[in-house]
N, C-alpha and C. Protein backbone atom coordinates (compact mmCIF):
# COMPACT_ATOMS: atom_id res chain seq x y z
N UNK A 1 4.39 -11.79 -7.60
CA UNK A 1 5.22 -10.99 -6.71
C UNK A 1 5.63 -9.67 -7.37
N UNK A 2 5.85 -9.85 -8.47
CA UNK A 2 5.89 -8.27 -9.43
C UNK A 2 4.89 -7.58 -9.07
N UNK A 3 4.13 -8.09 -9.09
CA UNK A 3 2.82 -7.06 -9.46
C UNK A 3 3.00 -6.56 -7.96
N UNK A 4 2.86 -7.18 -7.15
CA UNK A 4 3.00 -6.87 -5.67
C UNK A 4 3.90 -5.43 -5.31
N UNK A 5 4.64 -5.63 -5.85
CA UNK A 5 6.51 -5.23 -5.99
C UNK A 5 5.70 -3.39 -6.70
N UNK A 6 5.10 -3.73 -7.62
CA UNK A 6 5.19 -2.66 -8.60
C UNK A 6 3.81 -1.39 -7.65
N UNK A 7 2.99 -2.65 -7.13
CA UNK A 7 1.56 -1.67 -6.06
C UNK A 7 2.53 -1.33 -4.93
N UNK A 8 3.55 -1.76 -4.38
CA UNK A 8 4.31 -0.98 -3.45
C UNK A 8 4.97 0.20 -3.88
N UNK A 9 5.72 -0.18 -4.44
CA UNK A 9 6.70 1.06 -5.43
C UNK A 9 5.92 2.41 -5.08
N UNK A 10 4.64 2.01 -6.16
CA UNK A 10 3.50 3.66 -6.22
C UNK A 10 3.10 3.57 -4.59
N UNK A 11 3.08 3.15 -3.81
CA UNK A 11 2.57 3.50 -2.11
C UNK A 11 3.51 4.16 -1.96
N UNK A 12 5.23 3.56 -2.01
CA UNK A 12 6.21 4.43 -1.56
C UNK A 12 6.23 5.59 -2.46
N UNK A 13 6.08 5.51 -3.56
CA UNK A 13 6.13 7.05 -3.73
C UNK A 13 4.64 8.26 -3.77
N UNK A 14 3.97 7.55 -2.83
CA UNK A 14 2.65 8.41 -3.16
C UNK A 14 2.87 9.95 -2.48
N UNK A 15 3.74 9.66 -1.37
CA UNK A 15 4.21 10.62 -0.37
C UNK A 15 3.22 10.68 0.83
N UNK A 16 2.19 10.13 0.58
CA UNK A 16 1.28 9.73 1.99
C UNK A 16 1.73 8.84 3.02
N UNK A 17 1.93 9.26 4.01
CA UNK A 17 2.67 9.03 4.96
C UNK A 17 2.00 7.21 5.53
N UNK A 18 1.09 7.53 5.28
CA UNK A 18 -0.06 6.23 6.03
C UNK A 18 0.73 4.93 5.14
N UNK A 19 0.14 4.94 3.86
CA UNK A 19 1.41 4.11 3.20
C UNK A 19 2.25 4.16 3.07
N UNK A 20 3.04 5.30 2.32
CA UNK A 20 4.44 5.38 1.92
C UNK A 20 5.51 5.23 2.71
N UNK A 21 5.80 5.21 4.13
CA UNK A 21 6.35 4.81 5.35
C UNK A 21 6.25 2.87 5.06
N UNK A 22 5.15 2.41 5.14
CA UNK A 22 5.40 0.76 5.32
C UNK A 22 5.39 0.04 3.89
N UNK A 23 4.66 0.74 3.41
CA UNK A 23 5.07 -0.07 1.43
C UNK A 23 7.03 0.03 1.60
N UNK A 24 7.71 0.86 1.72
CA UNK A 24 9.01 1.54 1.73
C UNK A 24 9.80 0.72 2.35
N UNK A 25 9.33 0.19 4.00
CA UNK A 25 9.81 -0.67 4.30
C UNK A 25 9.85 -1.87 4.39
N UNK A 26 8.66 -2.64 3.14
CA UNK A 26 8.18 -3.69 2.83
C UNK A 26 9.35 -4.09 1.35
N UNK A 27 9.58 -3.13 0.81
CA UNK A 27 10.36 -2.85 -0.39
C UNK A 27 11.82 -3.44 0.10
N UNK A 28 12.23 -2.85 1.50
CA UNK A 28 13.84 -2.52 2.26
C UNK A 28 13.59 -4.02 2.60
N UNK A 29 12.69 -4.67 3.06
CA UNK A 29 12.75 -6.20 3.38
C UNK A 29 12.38 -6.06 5.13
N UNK A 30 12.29 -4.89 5.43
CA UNK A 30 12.21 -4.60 6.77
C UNK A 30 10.52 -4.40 7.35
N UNK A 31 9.64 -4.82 6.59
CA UNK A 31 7.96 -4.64 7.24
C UNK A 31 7.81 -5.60 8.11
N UNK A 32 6.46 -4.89 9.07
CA UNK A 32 5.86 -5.66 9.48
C UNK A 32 4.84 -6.11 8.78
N UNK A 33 4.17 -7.48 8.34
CA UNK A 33 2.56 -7.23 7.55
C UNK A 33 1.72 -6.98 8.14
N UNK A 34 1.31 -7.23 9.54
CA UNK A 34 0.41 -6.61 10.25
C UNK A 34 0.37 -5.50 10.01
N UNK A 35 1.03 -4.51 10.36
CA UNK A 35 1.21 -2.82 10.30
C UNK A 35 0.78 -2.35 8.85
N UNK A 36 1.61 -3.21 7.92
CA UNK A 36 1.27 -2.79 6.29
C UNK A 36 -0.12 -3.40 6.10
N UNK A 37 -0.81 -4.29 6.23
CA UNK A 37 -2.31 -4.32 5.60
C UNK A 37 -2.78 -3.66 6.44
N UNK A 38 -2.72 -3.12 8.17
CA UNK A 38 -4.00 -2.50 8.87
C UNK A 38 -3.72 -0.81 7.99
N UNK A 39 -2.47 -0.58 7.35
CA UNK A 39 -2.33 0.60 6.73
C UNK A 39 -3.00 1.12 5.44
N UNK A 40 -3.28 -0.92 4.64
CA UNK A 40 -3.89 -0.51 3.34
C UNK A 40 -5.29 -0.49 3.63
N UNK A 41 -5.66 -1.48 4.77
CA UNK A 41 -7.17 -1.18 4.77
C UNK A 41 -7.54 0.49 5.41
N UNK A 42 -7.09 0.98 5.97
CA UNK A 42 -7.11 2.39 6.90
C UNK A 42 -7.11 3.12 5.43
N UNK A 43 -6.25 3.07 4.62
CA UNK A 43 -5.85 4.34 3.35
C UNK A 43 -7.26 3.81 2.55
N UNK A 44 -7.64 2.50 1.98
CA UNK A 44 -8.30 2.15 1.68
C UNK A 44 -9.94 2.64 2.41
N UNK A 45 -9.88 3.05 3.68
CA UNK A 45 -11.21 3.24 4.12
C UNK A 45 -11.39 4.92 4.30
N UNK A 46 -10.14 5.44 3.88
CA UNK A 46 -10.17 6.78 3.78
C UNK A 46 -10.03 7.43 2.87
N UNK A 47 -9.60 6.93 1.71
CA UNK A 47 -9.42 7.77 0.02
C UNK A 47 -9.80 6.29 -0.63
N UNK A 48 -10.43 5.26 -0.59
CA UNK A 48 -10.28 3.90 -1.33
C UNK A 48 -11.21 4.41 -2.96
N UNK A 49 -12.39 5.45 -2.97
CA UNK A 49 -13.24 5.95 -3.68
C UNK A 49 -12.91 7.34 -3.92
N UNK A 50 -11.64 7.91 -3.82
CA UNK A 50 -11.74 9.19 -4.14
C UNK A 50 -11.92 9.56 -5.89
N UNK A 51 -11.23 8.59 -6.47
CA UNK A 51 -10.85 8.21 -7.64
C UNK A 51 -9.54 8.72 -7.90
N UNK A 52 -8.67 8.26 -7.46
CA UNK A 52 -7.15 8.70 -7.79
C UNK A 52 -6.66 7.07 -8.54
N UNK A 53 -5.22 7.09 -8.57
CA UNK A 53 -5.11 5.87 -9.33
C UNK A 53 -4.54 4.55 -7.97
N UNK A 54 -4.88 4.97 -7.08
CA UNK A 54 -4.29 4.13 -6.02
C UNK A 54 -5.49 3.51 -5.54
N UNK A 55 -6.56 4.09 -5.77
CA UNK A 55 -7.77 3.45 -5.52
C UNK A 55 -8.16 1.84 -5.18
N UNK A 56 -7.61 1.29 -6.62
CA UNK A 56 -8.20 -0.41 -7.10
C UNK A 56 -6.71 -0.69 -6.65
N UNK A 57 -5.46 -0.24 -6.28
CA UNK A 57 -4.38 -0.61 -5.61
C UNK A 57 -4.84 -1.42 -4.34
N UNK A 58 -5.27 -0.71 -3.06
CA UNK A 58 -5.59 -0.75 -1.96
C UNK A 58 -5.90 -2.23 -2.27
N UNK A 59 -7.48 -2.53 -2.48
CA UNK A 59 -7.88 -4.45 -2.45
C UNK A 59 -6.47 -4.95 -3.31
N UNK A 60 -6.31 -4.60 -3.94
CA UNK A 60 -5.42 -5.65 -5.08
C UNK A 60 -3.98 -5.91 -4.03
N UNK A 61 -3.50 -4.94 -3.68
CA UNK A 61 -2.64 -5.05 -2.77
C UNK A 61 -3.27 -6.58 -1.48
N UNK A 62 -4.44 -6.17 -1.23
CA UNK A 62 -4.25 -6.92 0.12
C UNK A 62 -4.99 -8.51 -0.41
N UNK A 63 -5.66 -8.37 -1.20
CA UNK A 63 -5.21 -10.05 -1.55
C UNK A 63 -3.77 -10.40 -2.15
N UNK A 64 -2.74 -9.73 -2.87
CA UNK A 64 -2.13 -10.61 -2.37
C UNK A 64 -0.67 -10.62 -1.72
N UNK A 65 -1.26 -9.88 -0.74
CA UNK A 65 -0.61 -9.90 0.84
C UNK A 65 -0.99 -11.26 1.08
């Protein structure tokens, strides 16, 4: 759950709206998970290879969602 805890943290502060909006409110206790994984796979299918450091976040995040 840390680790979980710590791949949200960097979503909320990436300032990308796609994540940083539902990681933020996953953090507040207030997510939906539907909304937050269709968000990591979407960020994931749109920068998942850019090579930034959020990259290997995206899967790691959603297993273990």
């Amino acid at each position: 759950m840390e680790e979980l805890k710590a791949i949200m943290e960097k979503f909320a502060e990436s300032g990308w709206d796609l994540i940083s909006v539902p990681a933020q409110q996953w953090l507040d206790g207030s997510a939906d998970k539907a909304a937050l994984t269709a968000a990591i796979k979407q960020a994931d299918e749109e920068c998942g290879s850019c090579g930034c450091g959020l990259d290997p976040l995206y899967k790691r995040a959603l297993e273990l969602l």
